[in-house]
PDB file of N, CA and C in Angstrom:
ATOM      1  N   UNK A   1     -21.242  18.226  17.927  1.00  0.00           N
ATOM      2  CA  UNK A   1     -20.659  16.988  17.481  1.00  0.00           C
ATOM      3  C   UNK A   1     -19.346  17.228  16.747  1.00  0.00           C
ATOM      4  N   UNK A   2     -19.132  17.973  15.637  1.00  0.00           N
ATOM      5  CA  UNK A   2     -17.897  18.485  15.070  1.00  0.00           C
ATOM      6  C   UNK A   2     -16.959  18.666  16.213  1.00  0.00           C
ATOM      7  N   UNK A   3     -16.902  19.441  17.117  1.00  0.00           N
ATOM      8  CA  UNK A   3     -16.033  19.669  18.576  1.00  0.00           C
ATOM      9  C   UNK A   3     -15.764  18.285  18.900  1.00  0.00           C
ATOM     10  N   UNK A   4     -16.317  17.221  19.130  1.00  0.00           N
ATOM     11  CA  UNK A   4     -16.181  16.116  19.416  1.00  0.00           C
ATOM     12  C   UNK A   4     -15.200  15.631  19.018  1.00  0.00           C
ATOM     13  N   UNK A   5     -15.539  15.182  17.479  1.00  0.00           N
ATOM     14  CA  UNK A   5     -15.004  14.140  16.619  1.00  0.00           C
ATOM     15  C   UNK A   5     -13.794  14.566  15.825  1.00  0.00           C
ATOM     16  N   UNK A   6     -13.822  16.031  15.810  1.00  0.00           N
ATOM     17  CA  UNK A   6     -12.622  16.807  14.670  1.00  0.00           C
ATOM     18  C   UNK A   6     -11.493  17.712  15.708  1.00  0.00           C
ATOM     19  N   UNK A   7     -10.190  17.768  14.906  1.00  0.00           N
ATOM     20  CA  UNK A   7      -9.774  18.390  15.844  1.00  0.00           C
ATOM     21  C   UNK A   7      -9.515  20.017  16.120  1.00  0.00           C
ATOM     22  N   UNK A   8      -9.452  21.051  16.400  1.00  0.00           N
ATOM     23  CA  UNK A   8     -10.382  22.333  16.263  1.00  0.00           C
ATOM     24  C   UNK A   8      -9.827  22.748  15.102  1.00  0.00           C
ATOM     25  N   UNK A   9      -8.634  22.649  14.251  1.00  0.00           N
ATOM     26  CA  UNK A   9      -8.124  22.952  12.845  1.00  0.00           C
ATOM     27  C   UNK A   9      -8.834  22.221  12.009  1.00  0.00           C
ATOM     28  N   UNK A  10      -9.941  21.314  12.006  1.00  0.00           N
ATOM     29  CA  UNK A  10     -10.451  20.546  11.368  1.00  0.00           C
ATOM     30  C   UNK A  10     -12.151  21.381  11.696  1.00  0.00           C
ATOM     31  N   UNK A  11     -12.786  21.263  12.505  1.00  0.00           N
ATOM     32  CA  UNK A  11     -13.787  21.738  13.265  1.00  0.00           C
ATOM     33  C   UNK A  11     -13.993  23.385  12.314  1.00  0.00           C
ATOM     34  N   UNK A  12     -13.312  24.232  12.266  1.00  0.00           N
ATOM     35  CA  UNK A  12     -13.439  25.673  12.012  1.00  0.00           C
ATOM     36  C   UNK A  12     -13.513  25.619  10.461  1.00  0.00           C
ATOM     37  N   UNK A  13     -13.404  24.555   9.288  1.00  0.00           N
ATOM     38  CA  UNK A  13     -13.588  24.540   8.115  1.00  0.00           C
ATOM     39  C   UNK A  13     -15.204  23.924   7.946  1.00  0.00           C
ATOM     40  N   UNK A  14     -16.178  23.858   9.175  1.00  0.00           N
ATOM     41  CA  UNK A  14     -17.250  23.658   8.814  1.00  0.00           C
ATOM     42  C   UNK A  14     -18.080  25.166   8.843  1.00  0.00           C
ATOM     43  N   UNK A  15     -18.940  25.061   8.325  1.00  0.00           N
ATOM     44  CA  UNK A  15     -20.126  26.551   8.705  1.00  0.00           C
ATOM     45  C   UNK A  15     -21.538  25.971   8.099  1.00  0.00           C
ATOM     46  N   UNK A  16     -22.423  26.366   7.824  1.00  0.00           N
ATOM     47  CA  UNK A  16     -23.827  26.515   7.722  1.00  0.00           C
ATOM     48  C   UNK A  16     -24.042  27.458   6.866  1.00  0.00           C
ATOM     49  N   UNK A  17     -25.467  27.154   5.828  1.00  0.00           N
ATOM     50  CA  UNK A  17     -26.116  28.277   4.960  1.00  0.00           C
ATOM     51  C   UNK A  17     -27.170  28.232   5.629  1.00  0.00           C
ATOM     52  N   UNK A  18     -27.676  29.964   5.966  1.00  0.00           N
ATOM     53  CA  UNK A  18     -28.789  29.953   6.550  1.00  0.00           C
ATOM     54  C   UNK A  18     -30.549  29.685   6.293  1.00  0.00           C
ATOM     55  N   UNK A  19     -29.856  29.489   5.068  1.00  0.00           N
ATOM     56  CA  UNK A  19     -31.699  28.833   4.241  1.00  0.00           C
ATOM     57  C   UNK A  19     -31.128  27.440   3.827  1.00  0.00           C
ATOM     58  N   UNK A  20     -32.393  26.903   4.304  1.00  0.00           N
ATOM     59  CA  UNK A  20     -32.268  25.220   4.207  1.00  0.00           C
ATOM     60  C   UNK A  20     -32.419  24.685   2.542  1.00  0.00           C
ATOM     61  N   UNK A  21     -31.400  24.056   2.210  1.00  0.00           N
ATOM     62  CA  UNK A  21     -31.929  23.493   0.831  1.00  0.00           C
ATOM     63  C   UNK A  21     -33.108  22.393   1.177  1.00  0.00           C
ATOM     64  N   UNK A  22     -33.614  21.882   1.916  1.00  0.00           N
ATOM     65  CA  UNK A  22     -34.707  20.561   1.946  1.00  0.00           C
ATOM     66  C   UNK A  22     -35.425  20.744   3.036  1.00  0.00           C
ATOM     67  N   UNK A  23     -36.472  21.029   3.187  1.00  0.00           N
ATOM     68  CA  UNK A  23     -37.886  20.752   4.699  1.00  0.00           C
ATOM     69  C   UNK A  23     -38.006  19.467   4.043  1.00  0.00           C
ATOM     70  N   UNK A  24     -37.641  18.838   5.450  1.00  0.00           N
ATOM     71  CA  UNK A  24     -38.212  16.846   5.926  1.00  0.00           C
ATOM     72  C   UNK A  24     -39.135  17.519   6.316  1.00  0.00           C
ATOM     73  N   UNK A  25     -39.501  16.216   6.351  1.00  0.00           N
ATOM     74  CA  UNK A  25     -41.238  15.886   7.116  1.00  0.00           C
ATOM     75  C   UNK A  25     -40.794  14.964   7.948  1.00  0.00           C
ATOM     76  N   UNK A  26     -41.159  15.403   9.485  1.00  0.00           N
ATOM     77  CA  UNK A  26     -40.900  14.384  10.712  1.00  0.00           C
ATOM     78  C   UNK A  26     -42.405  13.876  11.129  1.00  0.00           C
ATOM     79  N   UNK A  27     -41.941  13.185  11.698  1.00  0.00           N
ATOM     80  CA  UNK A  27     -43.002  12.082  12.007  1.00  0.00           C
ATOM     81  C   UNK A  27     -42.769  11.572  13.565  1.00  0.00           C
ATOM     82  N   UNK A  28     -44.053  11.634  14.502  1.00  0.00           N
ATOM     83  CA  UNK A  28     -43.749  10.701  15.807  1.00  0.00           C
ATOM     84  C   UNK A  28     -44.860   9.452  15.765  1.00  0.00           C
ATOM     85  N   UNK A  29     -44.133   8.757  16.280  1.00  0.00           N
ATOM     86  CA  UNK A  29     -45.061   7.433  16.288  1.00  0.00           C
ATOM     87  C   UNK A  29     -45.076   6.670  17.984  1.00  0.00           C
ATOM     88  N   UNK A  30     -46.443   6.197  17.939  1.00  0.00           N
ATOM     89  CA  UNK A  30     -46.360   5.870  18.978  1.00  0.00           C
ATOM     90  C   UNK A  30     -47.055   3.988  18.580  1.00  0.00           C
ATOM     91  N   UNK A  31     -46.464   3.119  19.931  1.00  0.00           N
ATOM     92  CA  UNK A  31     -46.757   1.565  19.575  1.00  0.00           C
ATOM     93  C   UNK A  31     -48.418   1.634  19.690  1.00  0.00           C
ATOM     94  N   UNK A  32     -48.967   0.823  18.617  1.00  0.00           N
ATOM     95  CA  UNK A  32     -50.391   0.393  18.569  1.00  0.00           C
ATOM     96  C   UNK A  32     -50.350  -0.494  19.976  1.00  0.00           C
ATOM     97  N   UNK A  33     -49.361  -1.429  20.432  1.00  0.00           N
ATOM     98  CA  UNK A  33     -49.613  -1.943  21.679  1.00  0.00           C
ATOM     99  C   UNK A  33     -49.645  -1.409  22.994  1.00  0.00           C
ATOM    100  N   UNK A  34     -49.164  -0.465  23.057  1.00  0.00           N
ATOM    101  CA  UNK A  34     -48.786   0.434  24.309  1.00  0.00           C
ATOM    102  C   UNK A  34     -50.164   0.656  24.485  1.00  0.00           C
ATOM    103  N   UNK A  35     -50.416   0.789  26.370  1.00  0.00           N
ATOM    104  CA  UNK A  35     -52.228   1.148  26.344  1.00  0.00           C
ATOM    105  C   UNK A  35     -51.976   2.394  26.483  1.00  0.00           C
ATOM    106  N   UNK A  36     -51.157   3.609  26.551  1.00  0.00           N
ATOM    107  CA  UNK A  36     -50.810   4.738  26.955  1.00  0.00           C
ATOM    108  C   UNK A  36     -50.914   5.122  25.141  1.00  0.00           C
ATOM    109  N   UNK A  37     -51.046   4.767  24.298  1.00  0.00           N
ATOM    110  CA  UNK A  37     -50.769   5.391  22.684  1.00  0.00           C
ATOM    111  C   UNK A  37     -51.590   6.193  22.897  1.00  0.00           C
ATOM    112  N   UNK A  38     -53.018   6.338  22.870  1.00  0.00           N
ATOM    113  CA  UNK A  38     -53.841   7.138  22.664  1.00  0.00           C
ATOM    114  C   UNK A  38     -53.588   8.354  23.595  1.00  0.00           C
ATOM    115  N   UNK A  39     -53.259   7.992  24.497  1.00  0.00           N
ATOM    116  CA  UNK A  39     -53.076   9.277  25.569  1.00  0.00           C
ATOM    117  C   UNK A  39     -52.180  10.081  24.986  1.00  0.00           C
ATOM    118  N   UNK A  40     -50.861   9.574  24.903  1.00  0.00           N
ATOM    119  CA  UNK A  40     -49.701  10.712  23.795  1.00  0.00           C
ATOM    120  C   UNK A  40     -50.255  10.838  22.998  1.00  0.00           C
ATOM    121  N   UNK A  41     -51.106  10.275  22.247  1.00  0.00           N
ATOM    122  CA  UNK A  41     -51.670  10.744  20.690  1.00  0.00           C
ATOM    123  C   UNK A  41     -51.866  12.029  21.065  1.00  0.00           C
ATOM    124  N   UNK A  42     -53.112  12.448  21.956  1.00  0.00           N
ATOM    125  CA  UNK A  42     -54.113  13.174  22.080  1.00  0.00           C
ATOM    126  C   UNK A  42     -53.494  14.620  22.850  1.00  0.00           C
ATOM    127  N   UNK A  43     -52.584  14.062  23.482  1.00  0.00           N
ATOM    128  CA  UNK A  43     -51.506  15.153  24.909  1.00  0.00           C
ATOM    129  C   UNK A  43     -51.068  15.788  23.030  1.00  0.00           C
ATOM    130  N   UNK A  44     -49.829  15.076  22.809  1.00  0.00           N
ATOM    131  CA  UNK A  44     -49.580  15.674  21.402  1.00  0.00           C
ATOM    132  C   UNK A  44     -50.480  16.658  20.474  1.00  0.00           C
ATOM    133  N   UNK A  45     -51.374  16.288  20.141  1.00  0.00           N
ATOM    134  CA  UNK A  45     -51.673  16.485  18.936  1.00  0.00           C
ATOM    135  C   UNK A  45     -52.555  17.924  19.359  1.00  0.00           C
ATOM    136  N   UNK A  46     -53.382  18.168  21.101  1.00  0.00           N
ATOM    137  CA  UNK A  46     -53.489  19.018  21.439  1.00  0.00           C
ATOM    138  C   UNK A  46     -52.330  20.325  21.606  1.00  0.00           C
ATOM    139  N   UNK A  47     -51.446  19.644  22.371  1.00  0.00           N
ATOM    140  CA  UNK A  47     -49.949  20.615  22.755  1.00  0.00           C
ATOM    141  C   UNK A  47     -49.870  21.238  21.299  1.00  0.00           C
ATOM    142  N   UNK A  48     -49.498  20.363  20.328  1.00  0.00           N
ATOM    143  CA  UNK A  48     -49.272  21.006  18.981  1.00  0.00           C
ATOM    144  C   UNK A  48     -50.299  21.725  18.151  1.00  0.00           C
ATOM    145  N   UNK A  49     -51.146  21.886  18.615  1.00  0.00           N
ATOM    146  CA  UNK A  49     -52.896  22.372  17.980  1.00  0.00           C
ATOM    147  C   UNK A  49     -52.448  23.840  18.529  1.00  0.00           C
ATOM    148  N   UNK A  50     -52.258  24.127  20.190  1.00  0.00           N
ATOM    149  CA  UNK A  50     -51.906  25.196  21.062  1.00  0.00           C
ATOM    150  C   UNK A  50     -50.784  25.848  20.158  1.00  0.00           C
ATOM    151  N   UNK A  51     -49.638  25.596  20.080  1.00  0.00           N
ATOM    152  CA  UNK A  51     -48.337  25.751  19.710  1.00  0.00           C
ATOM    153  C   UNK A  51     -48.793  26.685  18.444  1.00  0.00           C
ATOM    154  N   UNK A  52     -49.142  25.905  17.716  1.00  0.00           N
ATOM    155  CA  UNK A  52     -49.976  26.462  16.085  1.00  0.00           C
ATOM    156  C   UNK A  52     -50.815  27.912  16.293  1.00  0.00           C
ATOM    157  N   UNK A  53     -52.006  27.515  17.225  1.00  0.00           N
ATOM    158  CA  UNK A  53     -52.726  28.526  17.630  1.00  0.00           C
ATOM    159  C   UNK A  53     -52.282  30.131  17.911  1.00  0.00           C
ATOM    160  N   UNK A  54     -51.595  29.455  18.669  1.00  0.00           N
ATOM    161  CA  UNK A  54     -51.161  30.957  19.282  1.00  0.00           C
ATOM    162  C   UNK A  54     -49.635  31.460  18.471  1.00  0.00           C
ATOM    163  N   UNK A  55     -49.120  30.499  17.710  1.00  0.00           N
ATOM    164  CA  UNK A  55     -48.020  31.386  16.927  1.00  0.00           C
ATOM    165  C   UNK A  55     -46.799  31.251  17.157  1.00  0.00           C
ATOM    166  N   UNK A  56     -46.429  30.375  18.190  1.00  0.00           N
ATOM    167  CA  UNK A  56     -45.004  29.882  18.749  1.00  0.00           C
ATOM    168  C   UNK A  56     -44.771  28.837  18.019  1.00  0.00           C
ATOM    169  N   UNK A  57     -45.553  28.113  16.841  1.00  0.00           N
ATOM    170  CA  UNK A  57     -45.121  27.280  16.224  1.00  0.00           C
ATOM    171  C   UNK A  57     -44.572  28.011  14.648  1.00  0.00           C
ATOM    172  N   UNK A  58     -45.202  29.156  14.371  1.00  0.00           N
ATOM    173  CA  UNK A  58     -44.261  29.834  13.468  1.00  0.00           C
ATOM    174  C   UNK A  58     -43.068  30.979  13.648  1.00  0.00           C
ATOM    175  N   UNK A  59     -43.075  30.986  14.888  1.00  0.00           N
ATOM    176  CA  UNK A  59     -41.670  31.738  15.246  1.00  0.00           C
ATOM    177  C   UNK A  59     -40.604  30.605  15.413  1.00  0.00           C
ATOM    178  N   UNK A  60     -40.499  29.524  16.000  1.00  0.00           N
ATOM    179  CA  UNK A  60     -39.523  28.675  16.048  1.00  0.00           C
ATOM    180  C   UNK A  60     -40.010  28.366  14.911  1.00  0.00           C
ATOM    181  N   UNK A  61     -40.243  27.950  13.551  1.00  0.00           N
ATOM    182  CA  UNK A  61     -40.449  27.426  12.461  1.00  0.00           C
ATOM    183  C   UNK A  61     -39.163  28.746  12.079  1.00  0.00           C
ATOM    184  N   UNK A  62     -39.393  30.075  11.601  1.00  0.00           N
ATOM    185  CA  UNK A  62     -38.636  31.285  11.615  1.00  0.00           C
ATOM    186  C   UNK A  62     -37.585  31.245  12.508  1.00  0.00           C
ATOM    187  N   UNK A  63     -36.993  31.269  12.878  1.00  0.00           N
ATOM    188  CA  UNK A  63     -36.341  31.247  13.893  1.00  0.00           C
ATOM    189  C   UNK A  63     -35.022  30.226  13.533  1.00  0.00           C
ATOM    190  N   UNK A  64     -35.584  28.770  13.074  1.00  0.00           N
ATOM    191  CA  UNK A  64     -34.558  27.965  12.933  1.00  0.00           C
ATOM    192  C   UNK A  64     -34.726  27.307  11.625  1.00  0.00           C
ATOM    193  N   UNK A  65     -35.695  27.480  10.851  1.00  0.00           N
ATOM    194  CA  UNK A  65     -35.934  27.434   9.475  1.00  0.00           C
ATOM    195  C   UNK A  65     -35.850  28.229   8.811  1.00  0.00           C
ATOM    196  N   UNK A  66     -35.821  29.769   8.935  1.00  0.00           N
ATOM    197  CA  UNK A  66     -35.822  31.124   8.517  1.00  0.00           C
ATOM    198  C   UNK A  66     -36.952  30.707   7.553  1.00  0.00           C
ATOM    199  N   UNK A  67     -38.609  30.100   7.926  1.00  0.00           N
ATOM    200  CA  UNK A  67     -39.732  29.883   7.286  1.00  0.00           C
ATOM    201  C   UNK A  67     -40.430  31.489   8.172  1.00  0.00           C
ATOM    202  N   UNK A  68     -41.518  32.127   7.258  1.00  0.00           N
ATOM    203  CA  UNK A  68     -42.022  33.393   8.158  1.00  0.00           C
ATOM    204  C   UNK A  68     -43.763  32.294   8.945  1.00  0.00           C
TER     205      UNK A  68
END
């Protein structure tokens, strides 16, 4: 987005610290009306159960949070 909007003498005065000052808490939501909610609930909440399980949810946690 910076590349976008700035122009590259403008763009090269940005950078990043590699430890986050703040972990959000994200959230997905799905409509109580939709008849499909429960199905993403459940696809989700399994996929992410897996993810956890096996440890690919704390390497990308590490990885782009520098969390171990």
């Amino acid at each position: 987005m910076i590349n976008k909007f700035l122009t590259p003498a403008e763009a090269v005065q940005f950078t990043h610290h590699p430890t986050p000052t703040d972990m959000d808490n994200y959230y997905i939501l799905f409509s109580k009306k939709s008849p499909k909610s429960k199905f993403f609930t459940e696809k989700f909440d399994s996929g992410f159960a897996k993810l956890k399980a096996s440890g690919e949810y704390g390497k990308i946690l590490a990885k782009y949070m520098g969390n171990p």
